[in-house]
N, C-alpha and C. Protein backbone atom coordinates (compact mmCIF):
# COMPACT_ATOMS: atom_id res chain seq x y z
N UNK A 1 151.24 71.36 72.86
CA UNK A 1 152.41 70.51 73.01
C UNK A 1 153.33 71.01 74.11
N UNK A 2 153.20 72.40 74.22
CA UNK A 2 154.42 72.86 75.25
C UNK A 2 153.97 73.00 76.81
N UNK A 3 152.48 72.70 76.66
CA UNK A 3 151.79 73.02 78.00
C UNK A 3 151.61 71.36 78.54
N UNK A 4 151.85 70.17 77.65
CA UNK A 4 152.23 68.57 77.67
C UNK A 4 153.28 68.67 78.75
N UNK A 5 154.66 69.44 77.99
CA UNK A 5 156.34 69.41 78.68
C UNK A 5 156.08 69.73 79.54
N UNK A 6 155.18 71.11 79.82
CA UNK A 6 155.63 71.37 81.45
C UNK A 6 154.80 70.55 82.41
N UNK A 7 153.47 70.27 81.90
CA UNK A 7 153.16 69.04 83.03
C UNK A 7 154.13 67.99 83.46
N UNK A 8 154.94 67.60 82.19
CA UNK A 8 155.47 66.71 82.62
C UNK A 8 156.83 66.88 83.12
N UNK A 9 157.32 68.06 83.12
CA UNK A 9 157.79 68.58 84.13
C UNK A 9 157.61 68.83 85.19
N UNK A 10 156.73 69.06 85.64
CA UNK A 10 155.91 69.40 87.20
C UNK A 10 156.41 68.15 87.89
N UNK A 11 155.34 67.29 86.62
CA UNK A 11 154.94 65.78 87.35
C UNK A 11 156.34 65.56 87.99
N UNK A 12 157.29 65.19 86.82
CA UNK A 12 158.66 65.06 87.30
C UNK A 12 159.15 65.46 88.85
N UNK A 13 159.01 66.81 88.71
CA UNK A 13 159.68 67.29 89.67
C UNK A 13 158.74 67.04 91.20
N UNK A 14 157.23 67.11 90.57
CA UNK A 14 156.86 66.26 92.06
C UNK A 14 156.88 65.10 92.57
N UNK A 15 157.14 64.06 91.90
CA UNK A 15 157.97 62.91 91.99
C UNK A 15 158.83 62.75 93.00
N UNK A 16 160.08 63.89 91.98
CA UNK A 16 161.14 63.65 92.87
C UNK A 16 161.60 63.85 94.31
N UNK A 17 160.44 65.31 94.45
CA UNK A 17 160.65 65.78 95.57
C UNK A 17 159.72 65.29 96.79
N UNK A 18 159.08 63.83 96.26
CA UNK A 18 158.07 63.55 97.17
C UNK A 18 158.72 62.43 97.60
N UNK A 19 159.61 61.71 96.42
CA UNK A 19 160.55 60.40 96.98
C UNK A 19 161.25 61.40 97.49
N UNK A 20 162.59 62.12 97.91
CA UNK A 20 163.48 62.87 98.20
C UNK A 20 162.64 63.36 100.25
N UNK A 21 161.66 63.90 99.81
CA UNK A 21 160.79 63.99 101.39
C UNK A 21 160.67 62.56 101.98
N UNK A 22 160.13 61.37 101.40
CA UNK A 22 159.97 59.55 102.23
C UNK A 22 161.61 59.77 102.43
N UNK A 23 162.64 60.01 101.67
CA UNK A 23 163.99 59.38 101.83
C UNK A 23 164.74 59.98 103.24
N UNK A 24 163.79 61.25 103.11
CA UNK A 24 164.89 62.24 103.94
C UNK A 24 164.49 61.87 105.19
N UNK A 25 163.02 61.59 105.87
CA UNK A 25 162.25 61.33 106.69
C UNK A 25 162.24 59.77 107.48
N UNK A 26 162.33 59.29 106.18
CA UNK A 26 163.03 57.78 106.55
C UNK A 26 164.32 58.00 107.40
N UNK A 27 164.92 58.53 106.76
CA UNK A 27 166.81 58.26 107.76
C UNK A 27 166.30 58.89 109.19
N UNK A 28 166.13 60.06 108.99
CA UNK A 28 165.94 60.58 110.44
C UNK A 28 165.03 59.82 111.18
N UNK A 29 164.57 58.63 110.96
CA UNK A 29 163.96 57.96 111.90
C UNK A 29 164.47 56.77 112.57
N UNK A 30 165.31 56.27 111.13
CA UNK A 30 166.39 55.26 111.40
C UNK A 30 167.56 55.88 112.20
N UNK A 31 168.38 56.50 111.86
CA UNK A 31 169.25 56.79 112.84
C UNK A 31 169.06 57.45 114.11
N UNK A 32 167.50 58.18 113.92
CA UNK A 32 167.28 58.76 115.47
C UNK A 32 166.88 57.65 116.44
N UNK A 33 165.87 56.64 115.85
CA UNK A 33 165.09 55.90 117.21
C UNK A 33 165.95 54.53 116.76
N UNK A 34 166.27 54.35 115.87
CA UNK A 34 167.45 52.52 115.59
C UNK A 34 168.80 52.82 116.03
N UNK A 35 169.22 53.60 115.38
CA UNK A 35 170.91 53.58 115.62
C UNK A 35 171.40 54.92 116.82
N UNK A 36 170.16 55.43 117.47
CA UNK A 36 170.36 55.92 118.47
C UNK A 36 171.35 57.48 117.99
N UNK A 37 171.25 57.96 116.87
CA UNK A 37 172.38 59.21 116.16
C UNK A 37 171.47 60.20 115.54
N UNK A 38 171.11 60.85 115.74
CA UNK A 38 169.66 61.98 115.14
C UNK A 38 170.85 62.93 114.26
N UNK A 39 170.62 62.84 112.78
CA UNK A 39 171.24 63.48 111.85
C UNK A 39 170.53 64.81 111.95
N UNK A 40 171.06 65.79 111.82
CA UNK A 40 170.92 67.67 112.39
C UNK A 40 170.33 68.07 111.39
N UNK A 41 170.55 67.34 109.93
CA UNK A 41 170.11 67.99 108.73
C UNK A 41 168.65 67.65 108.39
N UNK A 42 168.37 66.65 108.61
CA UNK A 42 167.06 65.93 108.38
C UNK A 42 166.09 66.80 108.19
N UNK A 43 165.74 67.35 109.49
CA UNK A 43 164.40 68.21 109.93
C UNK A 43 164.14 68.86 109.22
N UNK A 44 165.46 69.91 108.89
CA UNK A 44 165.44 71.26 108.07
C UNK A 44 165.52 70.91 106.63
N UNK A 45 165.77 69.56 106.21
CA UNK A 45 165.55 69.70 104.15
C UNK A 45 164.23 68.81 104.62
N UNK A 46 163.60 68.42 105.20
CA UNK A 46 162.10 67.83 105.25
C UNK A 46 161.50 68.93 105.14
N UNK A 47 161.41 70.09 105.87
CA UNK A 47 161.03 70.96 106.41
C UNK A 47 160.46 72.00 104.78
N UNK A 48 161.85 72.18 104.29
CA UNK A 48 162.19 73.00 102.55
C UNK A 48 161.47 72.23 102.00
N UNK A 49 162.07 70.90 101.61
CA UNK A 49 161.10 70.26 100.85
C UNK A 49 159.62 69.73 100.87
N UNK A 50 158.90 69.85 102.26
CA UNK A 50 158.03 70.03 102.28
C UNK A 50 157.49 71.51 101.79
N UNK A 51 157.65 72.69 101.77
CA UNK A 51 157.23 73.67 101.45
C UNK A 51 157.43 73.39 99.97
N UNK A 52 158.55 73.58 99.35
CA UNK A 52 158.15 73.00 98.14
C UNK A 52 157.29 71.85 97.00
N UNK A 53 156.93 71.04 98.01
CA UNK A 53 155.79 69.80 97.46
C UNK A 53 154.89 70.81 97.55
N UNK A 54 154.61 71.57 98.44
CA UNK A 54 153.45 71.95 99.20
C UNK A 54 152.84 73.02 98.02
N UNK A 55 153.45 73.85 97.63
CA UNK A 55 153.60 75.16 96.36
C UNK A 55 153.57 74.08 95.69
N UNK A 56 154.58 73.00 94.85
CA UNK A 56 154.09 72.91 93.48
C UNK A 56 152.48 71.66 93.60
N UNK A 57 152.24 71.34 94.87
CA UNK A 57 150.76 70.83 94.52
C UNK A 57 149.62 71.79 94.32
N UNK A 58 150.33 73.02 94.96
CA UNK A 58 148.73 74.20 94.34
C UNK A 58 148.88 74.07 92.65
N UNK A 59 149.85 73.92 92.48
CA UNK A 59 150.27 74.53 90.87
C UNK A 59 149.67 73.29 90.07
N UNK A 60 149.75 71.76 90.80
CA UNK A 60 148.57 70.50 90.60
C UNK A 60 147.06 70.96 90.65
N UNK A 61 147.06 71.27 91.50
CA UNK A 61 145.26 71.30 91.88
C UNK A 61 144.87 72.56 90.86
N UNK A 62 145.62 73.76 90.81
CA UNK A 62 145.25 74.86 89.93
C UNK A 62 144.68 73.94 88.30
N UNK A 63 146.14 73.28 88.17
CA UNK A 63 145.94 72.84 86.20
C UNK A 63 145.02 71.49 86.45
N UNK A 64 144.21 71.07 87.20
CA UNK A 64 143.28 70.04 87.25
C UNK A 64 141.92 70.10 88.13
N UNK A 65 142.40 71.57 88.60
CA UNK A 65 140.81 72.42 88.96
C UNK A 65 140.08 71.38 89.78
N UNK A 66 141.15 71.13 91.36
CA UNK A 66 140.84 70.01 92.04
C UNK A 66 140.82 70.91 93.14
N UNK A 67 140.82 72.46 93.66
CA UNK A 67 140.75 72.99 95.12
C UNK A 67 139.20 73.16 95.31
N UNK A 68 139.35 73.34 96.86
CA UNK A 68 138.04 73.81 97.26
C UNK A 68 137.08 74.76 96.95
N UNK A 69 136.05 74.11 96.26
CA UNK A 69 134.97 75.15 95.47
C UNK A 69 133.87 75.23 96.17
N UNK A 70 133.29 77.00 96.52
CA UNK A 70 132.15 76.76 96.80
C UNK A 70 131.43 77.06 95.82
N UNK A 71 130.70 76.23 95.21
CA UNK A 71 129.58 76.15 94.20
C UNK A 71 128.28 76.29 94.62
N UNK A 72 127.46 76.64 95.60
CA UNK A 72 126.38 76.20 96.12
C UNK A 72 125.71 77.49 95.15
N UNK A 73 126.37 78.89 95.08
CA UNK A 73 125.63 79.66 94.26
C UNK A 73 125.73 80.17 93.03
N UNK A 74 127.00 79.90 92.80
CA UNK A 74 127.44 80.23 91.46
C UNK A 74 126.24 78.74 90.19
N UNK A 75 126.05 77.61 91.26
CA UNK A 75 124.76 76.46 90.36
C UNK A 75 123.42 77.65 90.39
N UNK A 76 123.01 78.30 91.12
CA UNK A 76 121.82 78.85 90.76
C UNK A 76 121.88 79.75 89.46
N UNK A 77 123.03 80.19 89.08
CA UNK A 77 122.95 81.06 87.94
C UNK A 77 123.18 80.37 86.56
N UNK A 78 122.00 81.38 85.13
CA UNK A 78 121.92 80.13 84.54
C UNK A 78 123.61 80.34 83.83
N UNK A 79 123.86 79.73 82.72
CA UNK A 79 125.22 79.19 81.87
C UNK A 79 125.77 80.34 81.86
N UNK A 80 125.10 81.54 81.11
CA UNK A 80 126.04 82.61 80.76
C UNK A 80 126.84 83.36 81.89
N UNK A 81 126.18 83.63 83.09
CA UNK A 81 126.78 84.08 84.10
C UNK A 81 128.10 83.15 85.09
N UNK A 82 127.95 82.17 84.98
CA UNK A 82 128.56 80.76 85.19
C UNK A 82 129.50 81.18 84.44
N UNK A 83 129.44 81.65 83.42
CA UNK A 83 130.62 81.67 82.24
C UNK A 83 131.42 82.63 82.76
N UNK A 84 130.93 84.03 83.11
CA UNK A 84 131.61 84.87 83.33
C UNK A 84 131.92 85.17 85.07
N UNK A 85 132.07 84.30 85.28
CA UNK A 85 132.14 84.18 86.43
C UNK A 85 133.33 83.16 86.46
N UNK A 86 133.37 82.09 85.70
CA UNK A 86 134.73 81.76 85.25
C UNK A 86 135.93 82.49 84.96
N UNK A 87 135.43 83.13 83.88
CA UNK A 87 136.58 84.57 83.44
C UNK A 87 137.07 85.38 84.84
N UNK A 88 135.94 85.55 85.50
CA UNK A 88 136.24 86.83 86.27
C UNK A 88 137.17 85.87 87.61
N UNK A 89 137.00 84.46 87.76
CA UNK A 89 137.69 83.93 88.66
C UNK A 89 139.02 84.20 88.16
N UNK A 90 140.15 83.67 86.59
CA UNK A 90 141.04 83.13 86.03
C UNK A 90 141.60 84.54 85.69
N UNK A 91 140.52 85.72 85.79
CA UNK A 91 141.63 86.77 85.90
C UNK A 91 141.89 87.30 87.09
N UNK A 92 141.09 86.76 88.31
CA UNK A 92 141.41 87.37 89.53
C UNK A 92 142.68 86.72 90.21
N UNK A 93 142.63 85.24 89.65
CA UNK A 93 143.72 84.35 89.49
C UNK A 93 145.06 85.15 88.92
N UNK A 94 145.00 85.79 87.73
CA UNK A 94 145.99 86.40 87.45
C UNK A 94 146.54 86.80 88.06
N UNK A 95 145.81 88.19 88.65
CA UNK A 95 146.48 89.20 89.16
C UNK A 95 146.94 88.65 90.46
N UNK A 96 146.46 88.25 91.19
CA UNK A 96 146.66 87.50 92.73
C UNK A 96 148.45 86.74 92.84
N UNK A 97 148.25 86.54 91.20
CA UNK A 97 149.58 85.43 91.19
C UNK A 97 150.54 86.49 90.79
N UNK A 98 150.40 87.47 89.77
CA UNK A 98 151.77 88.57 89.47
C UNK A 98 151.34 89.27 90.65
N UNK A 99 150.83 89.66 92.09
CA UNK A 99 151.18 90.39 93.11
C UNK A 99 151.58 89.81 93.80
N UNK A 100 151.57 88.13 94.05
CA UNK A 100 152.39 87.44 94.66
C UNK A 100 153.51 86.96 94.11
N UNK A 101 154.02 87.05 92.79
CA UNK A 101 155.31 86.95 92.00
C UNK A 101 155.81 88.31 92.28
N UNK A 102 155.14 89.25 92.86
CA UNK A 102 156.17 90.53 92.20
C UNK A 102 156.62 91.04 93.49
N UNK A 103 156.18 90.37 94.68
CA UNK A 103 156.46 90.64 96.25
C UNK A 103 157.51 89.46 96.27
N UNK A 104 157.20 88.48 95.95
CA UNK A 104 157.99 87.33 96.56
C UNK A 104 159.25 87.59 96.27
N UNK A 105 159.89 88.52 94.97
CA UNK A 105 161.20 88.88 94.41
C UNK A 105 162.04 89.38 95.37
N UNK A 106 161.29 90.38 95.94
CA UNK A 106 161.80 90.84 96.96
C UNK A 106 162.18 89.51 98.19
N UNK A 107 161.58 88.76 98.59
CA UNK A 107 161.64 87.68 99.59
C UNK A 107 163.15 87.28 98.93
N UNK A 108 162.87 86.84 97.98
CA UNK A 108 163.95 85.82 97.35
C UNK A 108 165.44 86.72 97.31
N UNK A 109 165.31 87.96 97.10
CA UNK A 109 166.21 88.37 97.14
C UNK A 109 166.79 88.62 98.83
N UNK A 110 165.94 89.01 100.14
CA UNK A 110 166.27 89.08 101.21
C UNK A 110 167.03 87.68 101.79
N UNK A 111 166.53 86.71 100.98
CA UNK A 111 166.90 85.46 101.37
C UNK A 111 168.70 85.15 101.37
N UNK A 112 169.33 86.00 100.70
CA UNK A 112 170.19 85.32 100.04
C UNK A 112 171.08 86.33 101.52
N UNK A 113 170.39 86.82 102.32
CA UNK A 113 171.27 87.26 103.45
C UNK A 113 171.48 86.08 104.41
N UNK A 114 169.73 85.51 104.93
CA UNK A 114 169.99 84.71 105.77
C UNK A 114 170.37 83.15 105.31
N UNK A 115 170.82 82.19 105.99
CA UNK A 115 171.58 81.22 105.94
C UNK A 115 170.90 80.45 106.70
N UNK A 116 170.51 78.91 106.26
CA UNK A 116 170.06 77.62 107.09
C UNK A 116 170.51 77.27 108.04
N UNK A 117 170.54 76.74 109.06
CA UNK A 117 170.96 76.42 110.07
C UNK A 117 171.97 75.17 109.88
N UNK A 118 171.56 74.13 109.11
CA UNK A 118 172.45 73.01 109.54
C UNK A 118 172.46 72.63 107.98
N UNK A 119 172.00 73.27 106.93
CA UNK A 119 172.14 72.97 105.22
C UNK A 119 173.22 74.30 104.65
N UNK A 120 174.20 73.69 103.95
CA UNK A 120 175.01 74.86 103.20
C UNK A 120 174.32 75.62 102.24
N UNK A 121 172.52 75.89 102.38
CA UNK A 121 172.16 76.90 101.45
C UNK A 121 171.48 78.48 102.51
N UNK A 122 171.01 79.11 101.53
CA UNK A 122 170.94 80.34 102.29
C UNK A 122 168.98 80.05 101.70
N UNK A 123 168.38 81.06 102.54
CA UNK A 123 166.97 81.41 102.32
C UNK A 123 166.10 81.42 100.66
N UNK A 124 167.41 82.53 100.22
CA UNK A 124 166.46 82.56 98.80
C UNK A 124 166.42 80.79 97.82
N UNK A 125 167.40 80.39 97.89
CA UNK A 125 166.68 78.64 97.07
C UNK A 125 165.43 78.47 97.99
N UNK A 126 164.78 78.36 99.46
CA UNK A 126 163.56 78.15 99.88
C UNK A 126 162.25 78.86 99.15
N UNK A 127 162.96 80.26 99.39
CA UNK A 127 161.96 81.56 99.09
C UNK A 127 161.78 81.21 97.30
N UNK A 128 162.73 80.73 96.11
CA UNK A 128 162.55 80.69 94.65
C UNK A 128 161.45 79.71 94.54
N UNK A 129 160.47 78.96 95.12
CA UNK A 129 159.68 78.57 95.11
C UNK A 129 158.47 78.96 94.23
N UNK A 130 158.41 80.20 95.16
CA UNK A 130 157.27 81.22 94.89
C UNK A 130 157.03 81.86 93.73
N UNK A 131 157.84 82.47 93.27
CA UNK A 131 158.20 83.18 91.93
C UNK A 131 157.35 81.97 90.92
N UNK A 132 158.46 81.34 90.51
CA UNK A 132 158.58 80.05 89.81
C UNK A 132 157.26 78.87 90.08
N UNK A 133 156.06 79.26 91.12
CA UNK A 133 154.85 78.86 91.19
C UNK A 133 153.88 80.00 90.35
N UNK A 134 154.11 80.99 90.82
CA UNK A 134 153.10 82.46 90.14
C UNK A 134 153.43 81.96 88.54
N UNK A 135 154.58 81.98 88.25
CA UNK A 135 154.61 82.17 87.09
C UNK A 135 153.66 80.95 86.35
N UNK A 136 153.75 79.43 87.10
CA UNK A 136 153.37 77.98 86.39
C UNK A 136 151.83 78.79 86.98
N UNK A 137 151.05 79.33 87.30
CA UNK A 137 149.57 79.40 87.80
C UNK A 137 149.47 80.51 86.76
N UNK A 138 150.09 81.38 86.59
CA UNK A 138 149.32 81.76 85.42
C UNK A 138 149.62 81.45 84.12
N UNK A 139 150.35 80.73 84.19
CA UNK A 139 150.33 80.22 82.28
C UNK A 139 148.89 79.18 82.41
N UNK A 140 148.90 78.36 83.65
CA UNK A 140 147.20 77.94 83.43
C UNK A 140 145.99 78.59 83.24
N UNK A 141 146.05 79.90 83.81
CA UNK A 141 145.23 80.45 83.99
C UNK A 141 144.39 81.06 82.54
N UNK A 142 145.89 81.42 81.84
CA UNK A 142 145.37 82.06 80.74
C UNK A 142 145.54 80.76 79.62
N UNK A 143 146.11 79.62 79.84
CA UNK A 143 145.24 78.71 79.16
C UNK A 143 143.87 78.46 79.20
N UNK A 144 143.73 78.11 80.67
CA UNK A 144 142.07 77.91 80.88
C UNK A 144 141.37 79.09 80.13
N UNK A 145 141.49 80.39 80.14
CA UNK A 145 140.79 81.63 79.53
C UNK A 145 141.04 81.23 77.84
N UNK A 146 141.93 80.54 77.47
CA UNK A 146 142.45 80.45 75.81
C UNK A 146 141.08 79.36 75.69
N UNK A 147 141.16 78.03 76.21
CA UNK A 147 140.61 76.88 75.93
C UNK A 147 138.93 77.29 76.12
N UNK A 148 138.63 78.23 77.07
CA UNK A 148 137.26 78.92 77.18
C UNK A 148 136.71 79.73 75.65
N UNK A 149 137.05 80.35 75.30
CA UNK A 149 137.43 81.14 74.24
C UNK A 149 137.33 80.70 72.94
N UNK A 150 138.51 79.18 73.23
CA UNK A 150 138.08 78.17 72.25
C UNK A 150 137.16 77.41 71.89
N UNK A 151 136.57 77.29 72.78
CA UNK A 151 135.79 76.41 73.19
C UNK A 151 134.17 76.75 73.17
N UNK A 152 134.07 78.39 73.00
CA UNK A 152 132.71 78.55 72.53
C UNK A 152 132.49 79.63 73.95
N UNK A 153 132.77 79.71 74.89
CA UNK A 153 131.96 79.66 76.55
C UNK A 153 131.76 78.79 77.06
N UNK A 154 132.69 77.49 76.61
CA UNK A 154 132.24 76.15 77.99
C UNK A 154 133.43 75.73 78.51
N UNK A 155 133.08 75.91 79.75
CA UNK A 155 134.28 75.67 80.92
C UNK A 155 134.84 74.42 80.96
N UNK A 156 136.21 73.98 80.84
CA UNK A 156 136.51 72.69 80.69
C UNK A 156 137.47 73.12 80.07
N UNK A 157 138.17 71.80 79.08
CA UNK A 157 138.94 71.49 77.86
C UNK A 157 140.51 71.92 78.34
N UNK A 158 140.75 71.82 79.37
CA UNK A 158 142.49 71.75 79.89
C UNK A 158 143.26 71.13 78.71
């Protein structure tokens, strides 16, 4: 039930930030090439908010196991190795994500020196991205390892 909320939290929030990117992108086109006035801010929250769509669609493709797979050899091996070869992906997944949560802290915190150019925020709201992705990739991760588990050894059951 609680792994429901945060999808639908995600979803939410990629929603918003995908209308919020058409909205922002829209004006700066209207006032740059129609009304002849190129708004200063445009570029730079397209720019954020693109990085942010961009992070929470890994955190999509992670919980619907939609990125680029090469499978060509992991099919030659029979089920059981397949299996553990799953595991050994979703914990390499782990760790990958708390060494990139536990560096990025540092980012987020350097951030809060430098300052946007033409937006009243500073670096670290760009840089809190990151953190706050590691963390949503591995609560999948060790679902997927829970639902494996549950599930007997068969890969699936999100």
């Amino acid at each position: 039930r609680s792994m429901k909320i945060l999808e639908k939290i995600i979803d939410t929030i990629c929603v918003i930030m995908m209308f919020t990117l058409f909205i922002v992108i829209l004006l700066q086109i209207l006032f740059r090439y129609f009304l002849n006035m190129p708004l200063k801010w445009t570029e730079e929250l397209a720019r954020y908010v693109f990085v942010w769509v961009s992070m929470m669609g890994w955190t999509y493709g992670s919980r619907y196991d939609t990125h680029i797979q090469v499978n060509i050899f992991s099919n030659l091996f029979p089920e059981k190795i397949k299996s553990l070869v799953f595991l050994f992906i979703q914990l390499l997944s782990i760790i990958f994500s708390l060494a990139l949560g536990y560096y990025s802290i540092g980012l987020v915190k350097q951030g809060y020196v430098f300052k946007a150019t033409t937006l009243p925020i500073n670096f670290s709201l760009v840089y809190s991205i990151i953190p706050i992705v590691c963390i949503i990739l591995i609560i999948y991760s060790v679902m997927k390892i829970y639902n494996f588990v549950k599930n007997q050894g068969k890969v699936g059951g999100n």
